[in-house]
C-alpha atoms as a PDB file:
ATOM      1  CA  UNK A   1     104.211 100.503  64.855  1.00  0.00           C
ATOM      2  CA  UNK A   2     107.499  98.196  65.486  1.00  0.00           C
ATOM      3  CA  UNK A   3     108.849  97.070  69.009  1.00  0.00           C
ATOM      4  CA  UNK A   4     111.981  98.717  69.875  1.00  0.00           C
ATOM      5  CA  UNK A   5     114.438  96.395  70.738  1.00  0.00           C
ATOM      6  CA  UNK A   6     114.335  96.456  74.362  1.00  0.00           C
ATOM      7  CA  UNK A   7     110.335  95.276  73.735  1.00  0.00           C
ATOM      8  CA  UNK A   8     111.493  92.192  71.809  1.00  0.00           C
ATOM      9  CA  UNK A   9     114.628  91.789  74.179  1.00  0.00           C
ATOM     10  CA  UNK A  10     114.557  90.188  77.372  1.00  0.00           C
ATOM     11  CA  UNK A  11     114.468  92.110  80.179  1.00  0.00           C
ATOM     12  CA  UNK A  12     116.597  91.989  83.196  1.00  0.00           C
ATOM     13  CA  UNK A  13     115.808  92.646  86.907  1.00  0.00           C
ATOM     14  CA  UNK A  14     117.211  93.870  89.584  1.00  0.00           C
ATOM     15  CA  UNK A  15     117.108  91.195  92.259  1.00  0.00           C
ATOM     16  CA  UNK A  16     117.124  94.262  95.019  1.00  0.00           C
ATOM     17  CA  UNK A  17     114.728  96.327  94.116  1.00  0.00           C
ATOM     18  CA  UNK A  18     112.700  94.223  90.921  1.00  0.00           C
ATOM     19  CA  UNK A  19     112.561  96.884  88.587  1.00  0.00           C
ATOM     20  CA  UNK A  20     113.404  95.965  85.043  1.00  0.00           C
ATOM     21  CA  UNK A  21     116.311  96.847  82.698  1.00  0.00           C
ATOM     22  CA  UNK A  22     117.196  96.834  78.922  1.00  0.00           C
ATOM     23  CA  UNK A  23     120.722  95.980  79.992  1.00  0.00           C
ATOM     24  CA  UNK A  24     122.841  94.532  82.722  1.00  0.00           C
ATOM     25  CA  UNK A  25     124.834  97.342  84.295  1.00  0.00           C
ATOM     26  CA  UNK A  26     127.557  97.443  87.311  1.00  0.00           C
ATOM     27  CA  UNK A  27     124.712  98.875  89.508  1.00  0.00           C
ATOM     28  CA  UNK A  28     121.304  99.631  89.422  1.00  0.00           C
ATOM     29  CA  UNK A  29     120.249 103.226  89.245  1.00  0.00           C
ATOM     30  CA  UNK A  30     117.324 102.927  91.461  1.00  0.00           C
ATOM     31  CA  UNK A  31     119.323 101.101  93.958  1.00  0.00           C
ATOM     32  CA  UNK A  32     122.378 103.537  94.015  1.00  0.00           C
ATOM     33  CA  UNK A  33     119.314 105.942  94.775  1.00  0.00           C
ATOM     34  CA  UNK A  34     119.918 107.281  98.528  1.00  0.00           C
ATOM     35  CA  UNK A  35     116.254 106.241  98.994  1.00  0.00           C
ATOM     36  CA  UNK A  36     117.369 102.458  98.183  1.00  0.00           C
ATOM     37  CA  UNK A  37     120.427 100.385  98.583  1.00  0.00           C
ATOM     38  CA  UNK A  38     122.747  98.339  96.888  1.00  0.00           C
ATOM     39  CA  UNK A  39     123.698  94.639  99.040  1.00  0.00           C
ATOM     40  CA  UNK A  40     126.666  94.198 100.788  1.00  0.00           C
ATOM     41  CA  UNK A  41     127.256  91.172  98.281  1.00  0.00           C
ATOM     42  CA  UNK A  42     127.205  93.460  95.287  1.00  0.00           C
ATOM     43  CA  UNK A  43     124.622  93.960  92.339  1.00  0.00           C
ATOM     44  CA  UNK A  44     122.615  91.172  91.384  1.00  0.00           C
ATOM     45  CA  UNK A  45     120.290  90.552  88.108  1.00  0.00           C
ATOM     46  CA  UNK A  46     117.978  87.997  87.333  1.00  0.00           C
ATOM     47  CA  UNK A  47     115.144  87.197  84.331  1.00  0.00           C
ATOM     48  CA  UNK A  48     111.680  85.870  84.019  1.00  0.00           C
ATOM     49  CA  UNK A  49     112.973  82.296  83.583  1.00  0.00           C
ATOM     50  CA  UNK A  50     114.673  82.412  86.285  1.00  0.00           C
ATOM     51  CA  UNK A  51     112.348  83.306  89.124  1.00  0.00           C
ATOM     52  CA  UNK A  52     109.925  80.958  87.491  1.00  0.00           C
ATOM     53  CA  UNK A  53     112.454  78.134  87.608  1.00  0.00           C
ATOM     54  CA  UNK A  54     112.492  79.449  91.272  1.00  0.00           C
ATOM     55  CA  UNK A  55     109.238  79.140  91.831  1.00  0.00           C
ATOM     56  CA  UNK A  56     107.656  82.603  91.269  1.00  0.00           C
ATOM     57  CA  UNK A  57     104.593  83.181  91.075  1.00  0.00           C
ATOM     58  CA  UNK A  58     101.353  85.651  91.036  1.00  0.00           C
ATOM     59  CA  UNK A  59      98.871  86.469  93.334  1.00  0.00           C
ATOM     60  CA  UNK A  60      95.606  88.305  92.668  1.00  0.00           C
ATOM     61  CA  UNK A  61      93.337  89.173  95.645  1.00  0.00           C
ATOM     62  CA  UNK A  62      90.152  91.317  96.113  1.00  0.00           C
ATOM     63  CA  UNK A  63      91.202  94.388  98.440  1.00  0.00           C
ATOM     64  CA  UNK A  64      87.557  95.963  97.765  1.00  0.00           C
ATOM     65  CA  UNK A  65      84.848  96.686  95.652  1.00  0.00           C
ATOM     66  CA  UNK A  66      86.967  97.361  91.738  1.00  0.00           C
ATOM     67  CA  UNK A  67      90.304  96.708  93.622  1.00  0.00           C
ATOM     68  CA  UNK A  68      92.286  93.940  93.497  1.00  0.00           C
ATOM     69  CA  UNK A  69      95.994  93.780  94.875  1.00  0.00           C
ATOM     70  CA  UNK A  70      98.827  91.807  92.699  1.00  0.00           C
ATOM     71  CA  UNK A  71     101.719  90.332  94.376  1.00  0.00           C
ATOM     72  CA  UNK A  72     104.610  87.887  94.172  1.00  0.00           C
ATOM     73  CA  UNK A  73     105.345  84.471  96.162  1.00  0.00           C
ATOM     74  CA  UNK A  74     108.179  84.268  97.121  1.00  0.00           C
ATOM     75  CA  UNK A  75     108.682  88.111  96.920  1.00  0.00           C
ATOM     76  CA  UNK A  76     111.073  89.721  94.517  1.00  0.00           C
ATOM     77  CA  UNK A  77     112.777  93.220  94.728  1.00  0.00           C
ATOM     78  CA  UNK A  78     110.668  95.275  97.369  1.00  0.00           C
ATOM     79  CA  UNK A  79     107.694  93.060  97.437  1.00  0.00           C
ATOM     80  CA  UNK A  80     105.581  95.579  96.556  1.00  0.00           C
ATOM     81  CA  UNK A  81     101.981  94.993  96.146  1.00  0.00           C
ATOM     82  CA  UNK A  82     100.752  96.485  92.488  1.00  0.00           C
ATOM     83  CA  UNK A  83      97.060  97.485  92.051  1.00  0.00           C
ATOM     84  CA  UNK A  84      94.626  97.002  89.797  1.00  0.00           C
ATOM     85  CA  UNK A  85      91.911  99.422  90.004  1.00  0.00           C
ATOM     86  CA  UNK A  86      88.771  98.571  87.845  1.00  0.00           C
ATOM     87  CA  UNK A  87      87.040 101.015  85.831  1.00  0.00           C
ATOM     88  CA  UNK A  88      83.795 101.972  83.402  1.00  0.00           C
ATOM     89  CA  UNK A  89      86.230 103.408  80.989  1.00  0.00           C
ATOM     90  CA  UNK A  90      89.233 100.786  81.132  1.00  0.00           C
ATOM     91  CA  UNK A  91      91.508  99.523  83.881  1.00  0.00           C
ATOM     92  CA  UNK A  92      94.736 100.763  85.286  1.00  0.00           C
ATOM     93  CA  UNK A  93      97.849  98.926  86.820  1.00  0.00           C
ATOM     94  CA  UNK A  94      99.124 100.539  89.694  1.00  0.00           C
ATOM     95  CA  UNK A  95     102.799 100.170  90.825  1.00  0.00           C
ATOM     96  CA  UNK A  96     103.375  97.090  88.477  1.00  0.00           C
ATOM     97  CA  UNK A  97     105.168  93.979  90.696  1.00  0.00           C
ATOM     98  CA  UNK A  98     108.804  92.737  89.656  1.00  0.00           C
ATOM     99  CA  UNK A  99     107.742  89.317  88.329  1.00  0.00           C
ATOM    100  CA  UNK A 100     104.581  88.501  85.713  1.00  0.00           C
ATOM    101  CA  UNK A 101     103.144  85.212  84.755  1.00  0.00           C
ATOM    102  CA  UNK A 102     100.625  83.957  82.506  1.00  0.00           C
ATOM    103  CA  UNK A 103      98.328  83.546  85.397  1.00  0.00           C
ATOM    104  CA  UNK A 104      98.524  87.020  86.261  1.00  0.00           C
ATOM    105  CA  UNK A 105      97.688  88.220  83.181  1.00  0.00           C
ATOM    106  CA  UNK A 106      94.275  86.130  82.477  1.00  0.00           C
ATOM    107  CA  UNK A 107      93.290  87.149  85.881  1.00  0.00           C
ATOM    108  CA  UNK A 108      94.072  90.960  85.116  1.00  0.00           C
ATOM    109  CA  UNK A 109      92.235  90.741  81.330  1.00  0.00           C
ATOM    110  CA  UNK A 110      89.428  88.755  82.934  1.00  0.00           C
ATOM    111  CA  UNK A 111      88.558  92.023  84.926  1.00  0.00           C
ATOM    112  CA  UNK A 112      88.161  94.277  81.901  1.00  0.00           C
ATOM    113  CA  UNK A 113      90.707  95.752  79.103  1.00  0.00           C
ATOM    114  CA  UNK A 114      93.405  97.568  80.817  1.00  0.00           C
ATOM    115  CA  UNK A 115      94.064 101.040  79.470  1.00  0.00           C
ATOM    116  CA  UNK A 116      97.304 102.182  81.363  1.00  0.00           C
ATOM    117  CA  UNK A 117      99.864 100.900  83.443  1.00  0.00           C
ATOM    118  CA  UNK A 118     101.917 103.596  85.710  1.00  0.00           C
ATOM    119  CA  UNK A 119     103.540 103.989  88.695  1.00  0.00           C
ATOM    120  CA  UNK A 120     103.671 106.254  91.757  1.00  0.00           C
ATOM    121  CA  UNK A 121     107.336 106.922  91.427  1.00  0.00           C
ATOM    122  CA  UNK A 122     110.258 104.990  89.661  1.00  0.00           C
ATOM    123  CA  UNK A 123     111.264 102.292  92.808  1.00  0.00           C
ATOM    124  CA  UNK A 124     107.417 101.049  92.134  1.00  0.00           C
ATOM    125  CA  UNK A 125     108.198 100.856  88.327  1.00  0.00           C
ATOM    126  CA  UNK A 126     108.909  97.028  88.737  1.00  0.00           C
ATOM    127  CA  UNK A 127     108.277  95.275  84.762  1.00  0.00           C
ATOM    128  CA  UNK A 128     106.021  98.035  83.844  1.00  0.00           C
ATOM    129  CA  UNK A 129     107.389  97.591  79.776  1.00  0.00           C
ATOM    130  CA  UNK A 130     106.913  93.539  80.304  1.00  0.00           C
ATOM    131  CA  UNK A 131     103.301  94.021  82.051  1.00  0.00           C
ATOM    132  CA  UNK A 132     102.499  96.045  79.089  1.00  0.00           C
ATOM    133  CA  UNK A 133     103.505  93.876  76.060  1.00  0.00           C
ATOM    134  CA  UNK A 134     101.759  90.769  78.196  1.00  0.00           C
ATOM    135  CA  UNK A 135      98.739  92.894  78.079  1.00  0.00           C
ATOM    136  CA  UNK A 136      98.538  93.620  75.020  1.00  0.00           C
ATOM    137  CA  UNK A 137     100.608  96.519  74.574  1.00  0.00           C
ATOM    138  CA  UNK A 138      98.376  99.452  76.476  1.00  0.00           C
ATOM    139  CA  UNK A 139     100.655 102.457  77.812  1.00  0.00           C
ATOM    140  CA  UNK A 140     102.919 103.018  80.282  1.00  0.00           C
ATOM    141  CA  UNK A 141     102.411 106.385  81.990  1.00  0.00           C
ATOM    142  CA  UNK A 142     105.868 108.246  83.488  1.00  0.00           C
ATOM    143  CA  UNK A 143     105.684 111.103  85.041  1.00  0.00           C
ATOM    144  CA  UNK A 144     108.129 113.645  83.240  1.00  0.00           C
ATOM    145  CA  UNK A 145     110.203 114.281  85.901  1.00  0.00           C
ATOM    146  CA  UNK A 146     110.585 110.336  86.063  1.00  0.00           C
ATOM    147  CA  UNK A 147     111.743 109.690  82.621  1.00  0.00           C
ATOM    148  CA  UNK A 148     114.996 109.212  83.393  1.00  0.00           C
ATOM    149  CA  UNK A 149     114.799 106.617  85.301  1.00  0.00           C
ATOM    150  CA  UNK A 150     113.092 104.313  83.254  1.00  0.00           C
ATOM    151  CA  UNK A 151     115.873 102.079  82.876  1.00  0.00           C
ATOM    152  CA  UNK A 152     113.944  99.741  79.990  1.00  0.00           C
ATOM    153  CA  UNK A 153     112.265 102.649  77.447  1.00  0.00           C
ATOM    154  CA  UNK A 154     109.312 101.070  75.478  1.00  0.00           C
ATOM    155  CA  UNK A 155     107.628 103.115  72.480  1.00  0.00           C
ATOM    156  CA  UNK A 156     104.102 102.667  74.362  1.00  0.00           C
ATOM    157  CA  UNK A 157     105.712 104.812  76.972  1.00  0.00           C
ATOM    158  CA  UNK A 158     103.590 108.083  77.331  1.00  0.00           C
ATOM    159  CA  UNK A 159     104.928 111.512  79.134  1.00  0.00           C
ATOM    160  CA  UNK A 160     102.344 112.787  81.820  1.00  0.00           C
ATOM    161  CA  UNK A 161     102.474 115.937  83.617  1.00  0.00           C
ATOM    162  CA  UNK A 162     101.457 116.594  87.504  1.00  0.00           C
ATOM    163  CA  UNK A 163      98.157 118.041  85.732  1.00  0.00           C
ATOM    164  CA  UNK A 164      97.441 115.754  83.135  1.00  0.00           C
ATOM    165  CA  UNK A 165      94.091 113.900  83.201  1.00  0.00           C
ATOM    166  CA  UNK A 166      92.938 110.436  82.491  1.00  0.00           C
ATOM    167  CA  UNK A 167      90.366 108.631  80.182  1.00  0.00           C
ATOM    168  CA  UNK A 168      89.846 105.940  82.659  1.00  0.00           C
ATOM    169  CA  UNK A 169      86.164 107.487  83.984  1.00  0.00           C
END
């Protein structure tokens, strides 16, 4: 199977919000979103490079027995905090951050394989295609209704349902 372009393209992220895009746009979608905002100052896009020039970078903590919570110093986007929840049958990325390093990554693969990224809805979808090449190319799981907001489309991208059911254990 051969990457689609926007897999060997870099990607570009939405400095408001951190999700990734294929292509730099006027405005973000998720940001012209009701639920979201766009800054007084006007759209604003960044890259990998440049939030590591800045200083970005990962942090991995325990939350709990099989969890572990992922987040970014200094924040990007919404600062959310992705999870990784560890599993018999594989592992899954939860609500993947704006920002990956290197670091991130051996810390993740150290845990187990990961099986599937995905996230809760498409503000949380931070660099869910980027997450997914760095780890080796496992799937990203949208939500069907979601699908159109996935603003950088990857061919590991997989189309769930409200019923559909895991192989994670």
């Amino acid at each position: 199977m051969s990457p689609t372009e926007s897999e060997l393209s870099p990607a570009w992220i939405c400095s408001t919000c951190g999700v990734e895009h294929a292509e730099v746009g006027a405005v973000c979608a998720i940001c012209a979103d009701e639920r979201q905002w766009v800054p007084a100052g006007g759209q604003r896009w960044t890259t990998l490079e440049e939030l590591e020039q800045a200083g970005h970078r990962t942090k991995m903590a325990e939350l709990e027995k099989d969890l572990f919570g992922i987040t970014v110093e200094p924040t990007i986007g919404i600062g959310q905090q992705a999870h990784l929840v560890v599993t018999p049958g594989g592992n899954l990325l939860w609500d993947p951050t704006g920002y990956v390093d290197d670091e991130a990554v051996s810390r993740a693969l150290a845990l187990g394989e990961v099986v599937a990224i995905a996230a809760s809805h498409p503000h949380m979808f931070g660099m869910q295609v980027q997450w997914s090449r760095a780890l080796g190319g496992v799937p990203v799981l949208v939500s069907e209704p979601d699908m159109g907001w996935v603003a950088r489309p990857a061919q590991r991208s997989s189309r769930g349902t409200a019923g559909s059911r895991s192989h994670l254990g």
